[in-house]
Protein backbone atom coordinates (compact mmCIF):
# COMPACT_ATOMS: atom_id res chain seq x y z
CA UNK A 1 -11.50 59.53 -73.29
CA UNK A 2 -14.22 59.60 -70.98
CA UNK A 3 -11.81 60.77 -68.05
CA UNK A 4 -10.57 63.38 -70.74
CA UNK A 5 -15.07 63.88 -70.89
CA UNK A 6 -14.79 64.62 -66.84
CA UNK A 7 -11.55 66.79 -67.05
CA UNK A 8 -13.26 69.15 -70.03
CA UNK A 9 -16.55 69.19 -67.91
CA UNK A 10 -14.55 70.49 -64.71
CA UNK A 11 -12.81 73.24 -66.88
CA UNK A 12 -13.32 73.57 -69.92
CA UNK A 13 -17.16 73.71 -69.79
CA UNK A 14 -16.84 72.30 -73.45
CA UNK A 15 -19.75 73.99 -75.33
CA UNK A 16 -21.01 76.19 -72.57
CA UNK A 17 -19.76 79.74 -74.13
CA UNK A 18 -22.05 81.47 -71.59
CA UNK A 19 -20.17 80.41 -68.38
CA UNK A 20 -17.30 82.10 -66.81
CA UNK A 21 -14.74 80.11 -65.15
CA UNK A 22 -15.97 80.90 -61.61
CA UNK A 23 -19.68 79.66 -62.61
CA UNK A 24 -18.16 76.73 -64.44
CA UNK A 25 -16.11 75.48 -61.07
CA UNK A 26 -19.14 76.13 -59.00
CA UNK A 27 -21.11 73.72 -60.98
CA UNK A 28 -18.67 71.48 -60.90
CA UNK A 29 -17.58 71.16 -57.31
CA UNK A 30 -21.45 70.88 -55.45
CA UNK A 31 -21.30 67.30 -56.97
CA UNK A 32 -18.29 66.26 -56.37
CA UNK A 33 -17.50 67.89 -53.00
CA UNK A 34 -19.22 65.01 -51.07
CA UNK A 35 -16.26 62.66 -52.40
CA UNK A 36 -13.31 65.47 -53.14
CA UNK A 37 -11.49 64.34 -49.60
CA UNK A 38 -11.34 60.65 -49.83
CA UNK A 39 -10.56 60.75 -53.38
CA UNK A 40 -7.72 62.82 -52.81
CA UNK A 41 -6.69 60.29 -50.09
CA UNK A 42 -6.56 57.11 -52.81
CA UNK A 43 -5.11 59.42 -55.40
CA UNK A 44 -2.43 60.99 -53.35
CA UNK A 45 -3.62 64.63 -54.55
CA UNK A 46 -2.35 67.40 -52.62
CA UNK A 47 -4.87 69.88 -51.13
CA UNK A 48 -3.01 73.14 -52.72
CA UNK A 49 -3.57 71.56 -56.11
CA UNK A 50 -7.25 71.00 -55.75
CA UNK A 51 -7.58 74.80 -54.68
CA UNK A 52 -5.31 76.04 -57.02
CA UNK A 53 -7.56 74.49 -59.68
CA UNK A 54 -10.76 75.87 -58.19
CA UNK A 55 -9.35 79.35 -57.70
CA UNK A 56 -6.94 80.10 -60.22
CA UNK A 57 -9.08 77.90 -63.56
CA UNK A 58 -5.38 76.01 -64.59
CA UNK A 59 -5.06 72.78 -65.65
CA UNK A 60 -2.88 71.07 -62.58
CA UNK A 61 0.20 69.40 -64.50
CA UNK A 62 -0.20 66.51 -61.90
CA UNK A 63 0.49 62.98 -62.43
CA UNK A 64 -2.00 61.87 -59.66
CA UNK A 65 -4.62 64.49 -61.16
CA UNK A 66 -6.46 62.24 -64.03
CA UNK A 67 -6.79 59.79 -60.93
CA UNK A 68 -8.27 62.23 -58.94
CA UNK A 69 -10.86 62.66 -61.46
CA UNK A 70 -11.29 58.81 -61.99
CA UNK A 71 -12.25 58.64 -58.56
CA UNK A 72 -14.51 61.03 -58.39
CA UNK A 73 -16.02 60.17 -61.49
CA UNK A 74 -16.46 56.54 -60.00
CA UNK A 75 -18.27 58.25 -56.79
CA UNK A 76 -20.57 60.24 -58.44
CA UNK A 77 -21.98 56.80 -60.60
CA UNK A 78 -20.63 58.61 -63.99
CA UNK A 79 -17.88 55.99 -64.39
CA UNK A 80 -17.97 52.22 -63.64
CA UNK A 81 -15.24 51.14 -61.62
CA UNK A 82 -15.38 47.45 -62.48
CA UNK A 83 -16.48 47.71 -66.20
CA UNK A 84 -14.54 50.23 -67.73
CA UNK A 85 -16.65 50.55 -70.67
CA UNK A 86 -19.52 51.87 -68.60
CA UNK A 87 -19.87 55.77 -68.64
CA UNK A 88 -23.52 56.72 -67.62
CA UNK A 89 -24.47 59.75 -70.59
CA UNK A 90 -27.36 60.72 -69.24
CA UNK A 91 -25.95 60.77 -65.52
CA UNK A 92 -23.09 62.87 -66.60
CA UNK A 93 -25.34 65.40 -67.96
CA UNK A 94 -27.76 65.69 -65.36
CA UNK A 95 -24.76 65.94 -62.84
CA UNK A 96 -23.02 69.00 -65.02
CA UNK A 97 -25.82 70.78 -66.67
CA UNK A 98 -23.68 72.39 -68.95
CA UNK A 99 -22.32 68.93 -70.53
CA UNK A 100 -21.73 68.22 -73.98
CA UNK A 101 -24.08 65.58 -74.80
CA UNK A 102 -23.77 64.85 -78.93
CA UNK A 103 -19.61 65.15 -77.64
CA UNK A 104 -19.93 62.07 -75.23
CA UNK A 105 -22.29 60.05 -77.42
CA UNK A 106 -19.63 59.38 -79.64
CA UNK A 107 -17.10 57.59 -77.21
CA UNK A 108 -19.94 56.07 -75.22
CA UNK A 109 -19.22 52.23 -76.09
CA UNK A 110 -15.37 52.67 -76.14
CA UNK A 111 -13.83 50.09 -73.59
CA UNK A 112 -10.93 51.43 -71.76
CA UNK A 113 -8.55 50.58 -68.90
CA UNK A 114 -8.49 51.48 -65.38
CA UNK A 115 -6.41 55.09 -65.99
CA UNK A 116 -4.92 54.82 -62.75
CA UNK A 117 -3.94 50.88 -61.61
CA UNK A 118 -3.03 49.73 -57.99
CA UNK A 119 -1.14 47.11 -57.18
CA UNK A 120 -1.22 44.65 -54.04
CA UNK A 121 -0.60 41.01 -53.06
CA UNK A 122 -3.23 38.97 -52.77
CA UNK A 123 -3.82 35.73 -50.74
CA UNK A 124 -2.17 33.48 -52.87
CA UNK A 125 0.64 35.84 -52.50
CA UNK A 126 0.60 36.59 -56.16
CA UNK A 127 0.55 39.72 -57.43
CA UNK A 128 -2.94 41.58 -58.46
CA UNK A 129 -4.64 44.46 -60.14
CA UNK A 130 -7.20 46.08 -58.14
CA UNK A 131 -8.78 49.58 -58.42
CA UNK A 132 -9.05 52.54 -55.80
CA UNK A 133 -12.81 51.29 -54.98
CA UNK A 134 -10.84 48.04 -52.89
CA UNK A 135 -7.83 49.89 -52.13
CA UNK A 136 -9.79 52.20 -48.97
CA UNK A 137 -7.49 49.78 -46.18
CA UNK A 138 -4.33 49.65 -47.85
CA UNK A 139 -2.85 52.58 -50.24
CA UNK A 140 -0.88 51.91 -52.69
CA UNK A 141 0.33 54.20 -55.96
CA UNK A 142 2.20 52.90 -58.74
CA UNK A 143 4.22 54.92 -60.54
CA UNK A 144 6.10 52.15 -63.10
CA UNK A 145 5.07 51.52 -66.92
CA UNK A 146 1.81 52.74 -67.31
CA UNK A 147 1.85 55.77 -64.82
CA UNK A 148 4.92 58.09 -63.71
CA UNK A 149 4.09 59.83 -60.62
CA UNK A 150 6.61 62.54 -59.04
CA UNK A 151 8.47 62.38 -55.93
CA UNK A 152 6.56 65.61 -54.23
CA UNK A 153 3.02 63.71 -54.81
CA UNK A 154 3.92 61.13 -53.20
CA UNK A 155 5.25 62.95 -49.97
CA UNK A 156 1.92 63.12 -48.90
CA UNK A 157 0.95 58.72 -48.75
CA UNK A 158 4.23 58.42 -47.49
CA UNK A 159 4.35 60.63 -44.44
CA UNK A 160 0.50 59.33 -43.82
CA UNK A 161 0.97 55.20 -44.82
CA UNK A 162 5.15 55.19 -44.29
CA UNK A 163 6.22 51.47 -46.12
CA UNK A 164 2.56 50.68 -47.40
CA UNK A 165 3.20 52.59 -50.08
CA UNK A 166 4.26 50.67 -53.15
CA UNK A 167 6.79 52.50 -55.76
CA UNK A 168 9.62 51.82 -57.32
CA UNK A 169 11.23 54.18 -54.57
CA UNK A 170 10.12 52.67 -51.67
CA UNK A 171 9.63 49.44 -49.80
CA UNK A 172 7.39 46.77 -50.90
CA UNK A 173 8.78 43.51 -49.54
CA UNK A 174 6.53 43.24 -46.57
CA UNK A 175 7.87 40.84 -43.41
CA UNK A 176 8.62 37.59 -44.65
CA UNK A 177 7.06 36.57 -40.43
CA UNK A 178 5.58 38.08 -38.09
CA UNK A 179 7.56 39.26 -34.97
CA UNK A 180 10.95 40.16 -37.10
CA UNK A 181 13.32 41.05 -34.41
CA UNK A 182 16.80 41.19 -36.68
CA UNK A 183 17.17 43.90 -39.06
CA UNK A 184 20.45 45.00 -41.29
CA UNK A 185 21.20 48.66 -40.76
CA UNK A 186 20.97 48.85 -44.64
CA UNK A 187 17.06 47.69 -44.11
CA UNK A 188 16.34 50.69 -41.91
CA UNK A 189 18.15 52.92 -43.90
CA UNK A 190 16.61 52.35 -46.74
CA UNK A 191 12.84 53.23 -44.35
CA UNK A 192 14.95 55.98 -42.93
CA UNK A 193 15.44 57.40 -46.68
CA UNK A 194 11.73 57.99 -47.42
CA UNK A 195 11.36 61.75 -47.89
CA UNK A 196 9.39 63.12 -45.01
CA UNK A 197 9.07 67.02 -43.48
CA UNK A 198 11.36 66.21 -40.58
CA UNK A 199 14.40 63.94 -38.85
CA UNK A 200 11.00 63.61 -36.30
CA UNK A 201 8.86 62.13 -38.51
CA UNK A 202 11.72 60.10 -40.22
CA UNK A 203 12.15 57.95 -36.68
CA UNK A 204 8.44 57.86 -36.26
CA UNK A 205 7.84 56.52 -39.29
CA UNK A 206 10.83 53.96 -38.91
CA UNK A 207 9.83 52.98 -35.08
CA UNK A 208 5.70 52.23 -37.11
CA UNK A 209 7.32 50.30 -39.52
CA UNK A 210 9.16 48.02 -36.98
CA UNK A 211 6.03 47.68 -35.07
CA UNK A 212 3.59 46.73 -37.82
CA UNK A 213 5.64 43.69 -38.32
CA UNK A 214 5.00 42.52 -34.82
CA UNK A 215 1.72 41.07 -33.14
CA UNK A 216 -0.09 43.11 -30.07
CA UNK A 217 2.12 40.96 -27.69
CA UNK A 218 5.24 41.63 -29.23
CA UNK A 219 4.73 45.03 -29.19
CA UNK A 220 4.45 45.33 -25.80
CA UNK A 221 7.59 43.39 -25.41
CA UNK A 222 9.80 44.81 -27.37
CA UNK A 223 8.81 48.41 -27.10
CA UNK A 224 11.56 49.85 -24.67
CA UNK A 225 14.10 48.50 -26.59
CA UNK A 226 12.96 49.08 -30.23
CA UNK A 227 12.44 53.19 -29.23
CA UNK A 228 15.78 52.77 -27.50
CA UNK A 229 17.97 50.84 -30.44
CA UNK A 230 16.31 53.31 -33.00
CA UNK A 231 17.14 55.90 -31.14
CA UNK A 232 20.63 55.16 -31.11
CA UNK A 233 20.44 54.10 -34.90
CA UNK A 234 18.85 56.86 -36.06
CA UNK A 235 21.96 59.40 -34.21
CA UNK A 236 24.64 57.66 -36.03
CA UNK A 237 22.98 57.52 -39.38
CA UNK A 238 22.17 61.28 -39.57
CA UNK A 239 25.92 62.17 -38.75
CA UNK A 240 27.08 60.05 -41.21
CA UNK A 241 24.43 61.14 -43.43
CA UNK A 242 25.75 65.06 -42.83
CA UNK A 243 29.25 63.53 -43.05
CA UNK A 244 28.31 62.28 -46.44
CA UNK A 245 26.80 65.63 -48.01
CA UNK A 246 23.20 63.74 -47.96
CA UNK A 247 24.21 61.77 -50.63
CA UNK A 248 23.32 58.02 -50.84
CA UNK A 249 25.95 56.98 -53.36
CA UNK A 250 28.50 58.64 -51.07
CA UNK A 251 27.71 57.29 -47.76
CA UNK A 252 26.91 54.17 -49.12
CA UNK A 253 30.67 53.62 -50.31
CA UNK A 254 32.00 55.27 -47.16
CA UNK A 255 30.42 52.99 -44.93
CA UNK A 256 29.95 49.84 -46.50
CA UNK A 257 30.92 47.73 -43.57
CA UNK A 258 28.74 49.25 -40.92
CA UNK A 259 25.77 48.78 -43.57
CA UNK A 260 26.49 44.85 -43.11
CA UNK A 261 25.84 45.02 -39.54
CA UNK A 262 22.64 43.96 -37.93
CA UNK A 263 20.47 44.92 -34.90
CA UNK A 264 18.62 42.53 -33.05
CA UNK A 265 15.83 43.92 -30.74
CA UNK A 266 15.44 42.25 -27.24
CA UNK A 267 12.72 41.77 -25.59
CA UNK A 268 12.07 43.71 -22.02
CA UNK A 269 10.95 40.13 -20.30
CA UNK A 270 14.23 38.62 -21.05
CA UNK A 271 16.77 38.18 -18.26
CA UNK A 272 20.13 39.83 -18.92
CA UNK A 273 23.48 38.19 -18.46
CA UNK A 274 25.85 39.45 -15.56
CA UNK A 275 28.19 42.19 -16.89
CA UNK A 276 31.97 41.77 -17.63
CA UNK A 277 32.33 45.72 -17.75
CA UNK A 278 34.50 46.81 -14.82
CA UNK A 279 33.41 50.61 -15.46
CA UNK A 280 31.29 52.46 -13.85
CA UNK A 281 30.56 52.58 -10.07
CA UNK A 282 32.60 49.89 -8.00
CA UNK A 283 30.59 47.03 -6.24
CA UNK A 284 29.92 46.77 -2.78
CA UNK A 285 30.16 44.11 -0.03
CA UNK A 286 26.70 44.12 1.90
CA UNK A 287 29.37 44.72 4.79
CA UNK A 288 30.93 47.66 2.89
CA UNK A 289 27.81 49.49 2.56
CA UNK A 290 26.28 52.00 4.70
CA UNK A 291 23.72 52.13 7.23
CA UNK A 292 21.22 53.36 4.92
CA UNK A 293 21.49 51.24 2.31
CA UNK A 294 21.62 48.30 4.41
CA UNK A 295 18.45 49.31 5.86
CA UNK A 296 17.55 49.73 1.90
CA UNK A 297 18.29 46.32 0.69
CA UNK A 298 16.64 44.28 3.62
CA UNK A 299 13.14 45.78 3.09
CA UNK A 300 11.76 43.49 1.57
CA UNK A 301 12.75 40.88 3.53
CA UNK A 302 12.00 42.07 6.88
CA UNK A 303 8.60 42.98 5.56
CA UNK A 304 7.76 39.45 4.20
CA UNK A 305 9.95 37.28 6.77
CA UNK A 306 8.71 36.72 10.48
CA UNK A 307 10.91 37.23 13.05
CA UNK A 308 11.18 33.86 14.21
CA UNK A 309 12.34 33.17 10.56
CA UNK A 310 14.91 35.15 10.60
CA UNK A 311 16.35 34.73 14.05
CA UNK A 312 16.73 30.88 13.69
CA UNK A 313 17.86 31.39 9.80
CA UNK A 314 20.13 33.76 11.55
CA UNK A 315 21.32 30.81 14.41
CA UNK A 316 21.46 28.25 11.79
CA UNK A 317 24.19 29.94 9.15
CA UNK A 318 26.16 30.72 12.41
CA UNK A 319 26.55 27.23 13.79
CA UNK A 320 27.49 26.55 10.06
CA UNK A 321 30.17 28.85 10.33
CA UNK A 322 31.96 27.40 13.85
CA UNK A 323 30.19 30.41 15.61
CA UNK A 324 28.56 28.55 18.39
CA UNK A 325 29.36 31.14 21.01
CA UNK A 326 27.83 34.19 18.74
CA UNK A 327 24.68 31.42 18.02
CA UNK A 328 24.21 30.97 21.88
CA UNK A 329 24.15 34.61 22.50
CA UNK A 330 21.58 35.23 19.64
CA UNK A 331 19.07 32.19 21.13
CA UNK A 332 19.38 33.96 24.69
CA UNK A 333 18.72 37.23 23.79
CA UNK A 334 15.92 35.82 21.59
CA UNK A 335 14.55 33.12 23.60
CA UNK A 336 15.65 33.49 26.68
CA UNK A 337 16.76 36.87 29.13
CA UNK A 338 18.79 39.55 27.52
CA UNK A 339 20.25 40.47 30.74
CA UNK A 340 21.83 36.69 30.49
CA UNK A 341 22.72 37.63 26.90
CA UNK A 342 24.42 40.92 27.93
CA UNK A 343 26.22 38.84 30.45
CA UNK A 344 27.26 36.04 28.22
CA UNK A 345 28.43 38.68 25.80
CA UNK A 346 30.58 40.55 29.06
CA UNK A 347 34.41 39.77 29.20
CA UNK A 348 34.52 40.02 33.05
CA UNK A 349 32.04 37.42 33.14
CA UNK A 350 32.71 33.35 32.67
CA UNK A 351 31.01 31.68 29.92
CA UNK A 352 31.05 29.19 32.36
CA UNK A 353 30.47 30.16 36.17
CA UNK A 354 30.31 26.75 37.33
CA UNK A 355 34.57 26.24 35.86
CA UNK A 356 37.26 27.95 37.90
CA UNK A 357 39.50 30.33 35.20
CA UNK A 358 42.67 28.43 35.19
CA UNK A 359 44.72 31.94 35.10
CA UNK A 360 42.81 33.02 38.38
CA UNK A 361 44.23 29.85 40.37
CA UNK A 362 47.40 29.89 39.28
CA UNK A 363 47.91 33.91 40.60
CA UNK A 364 46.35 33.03 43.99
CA UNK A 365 48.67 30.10 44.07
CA UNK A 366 51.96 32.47 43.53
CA UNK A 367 50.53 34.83 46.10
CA UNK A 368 50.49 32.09 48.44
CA UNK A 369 53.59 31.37 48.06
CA UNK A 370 54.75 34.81 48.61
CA UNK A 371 53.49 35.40 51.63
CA UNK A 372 55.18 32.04 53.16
């Protein structure tokens, strides 16, 4: 009744026979304009309604509307938020001068309930009845026995707090744990499904969802491949979706097994196994490359590794495989003279000038012979 007081106030002007409908809104709206935003925030009371009211003097047929005026009933001091029975007379009728007084007398010590109840989970994790006044964090609107609230007024908490609101068309089984990396594709449907303005703002809202499940680390973490998963996710579902005439029953039933399936998100620090594909580009011997990316892929290491290093690293894997000849040449040319290396690397030249080339003596032996 005394929300039904505050709704004939803002229109109706009850008694007031000398006010038009433009004087009557006036009067009405300098009080309440300080609040009007944030109460249409809890409330979930769409702007267009709110000016529709002002300009055009109808009655919005709004679910959310009484709750609007709850709320700003409870801002101005008129209406007691946590005893219901409390409606301040003499505040009301200083606040709208044109108030029916003897009208408002009469229901002043009637008790009644909260006209527009929120629900949340408390710490206990039971569940609890608090009123818009707590509710400025988390937003929640329920629309189940004692309040029906249509889909279009809710459009507007759900494309601005996604899964926190409660409904009985929405989500309200909040992570079980923090960090939840393993969804079913049923689970992100079912996020997907919210009504929103666009396919954008359906994987936006989907990609915050995932996210408010996991701490500031985890975030970080599993960013890349959340927006990349999703991505992929959200492709498939809205061909299938098109494929299914945007019906949920439909797709549903036409692709009950790849609702079973699961996605797991990994995170960007962990290493990946090696790959069994053989598509894709072939791989390379370091041998088979060229030139350039040889030069590529031994940056690094000829940048951080000293010379010396490498040479004897170099020495060291070639006496290890039987290449003692190649090994000598590298510790002369190193170490030593590379006019001796260029000689020890010469064919016309022994390896070892102080030995006589067995082929050598056995031609000047036959030309000996010859000549006696």
């Amino acid at each position: 009744m005394k929300v039904c007081l505050l709704l004939l106030s803002a229109f109706y002007g009850v008694l007031a026979e000398n006010l038009t409908v433009t004087e009557i809104h006036k009067l009405w709206r300098v009080p309440v304009a300080a609040f009007q935003t944030e109460c249409m925030c809890q409330t979930g009371v769409k702007q267009e309604i709110v000016d529709a009211f002002y300009k055009y003097g109808e009655m919005p047929d709004d679910a959310c509307w009484k709750c609007f005026i709850y709320c700003l009933g409870v801002k101005t001091g008129i209406l007691n938020a946590d005893a219901p029975g409390a409606f301040d007379i003499q505040l009301w009728s200083r606040t709208f001068v044109y108030a029916d007084l003897p009208l408002a007398q009469k229901c002043a010590n009637t008790v009644e309930p909260d006209p527009c109840p929120y629900f949340a989970t408390n710490d206990a994790a039971g569940t609890a009845s608090v009123n818009g006044e707590r509710c400025r964090e988390q937003w929640f609107q329920q629309d189940g026995a004692t309040s029906h609230t249509a889909g279009q007024t809710l459009e507007m908490p759900w494309d601005n707090f996604y899964d926190r609101v409660i409904s009985r068309r929405t989500l309200f089984n909040y992570p079980s744990h923090i960090n939840k990396t393993t969804y079913t594709r049923i689970e992100l449907f079912e996020i997907w499904l919210q009504p929103s303005l666009s396919a954008k703002n359906k994987r936006k809202r989907l990609k915050d969802s995932i996210f408010r499940s996991f701490d500031e680390a985890a975030t970080k973490i599993y960013k890349l491949d959340v927006t990349h998963r999703l991505g992929r996710f959200c492709t498939e579902l809205e061909k299938r979706w098109k494929a299914s005439f945007r019906k949920k029953g439909l797709l549903s039933k036409k692709n009950a097994d790849w609702f079973k399936g699961e996605i797991t998100f990994v995170s960007s620090t962990t290493h990946s196994e090696p790959s069994t594909s053989f598509a894709g580009r072939p791989t390379l011997t370091f041998s088979e490359n060229s030139e350039r990316s040889k030069r590529r892929k031994t940056e690094e290491l000829r940048k951080k590794t000293d010379l010396s290093e490498l040479s004897y690293a170099m020495k060291m894997q070639l006496g290890s495989e039987r290449k003692h000849e190649a090994a000598k040449v590298l510790d002369e040319a190193l170490n030593s003279s590379p006019v001796r290396a260029a000689l020890l690397c010469s064919p016309q030249v022994p390896l070892h000038p102080d030995r006589t080339d067995p082929q050598s003596e056995t031609s000047d032996d036959s030309i000996g012979d010859d000549s006696d």
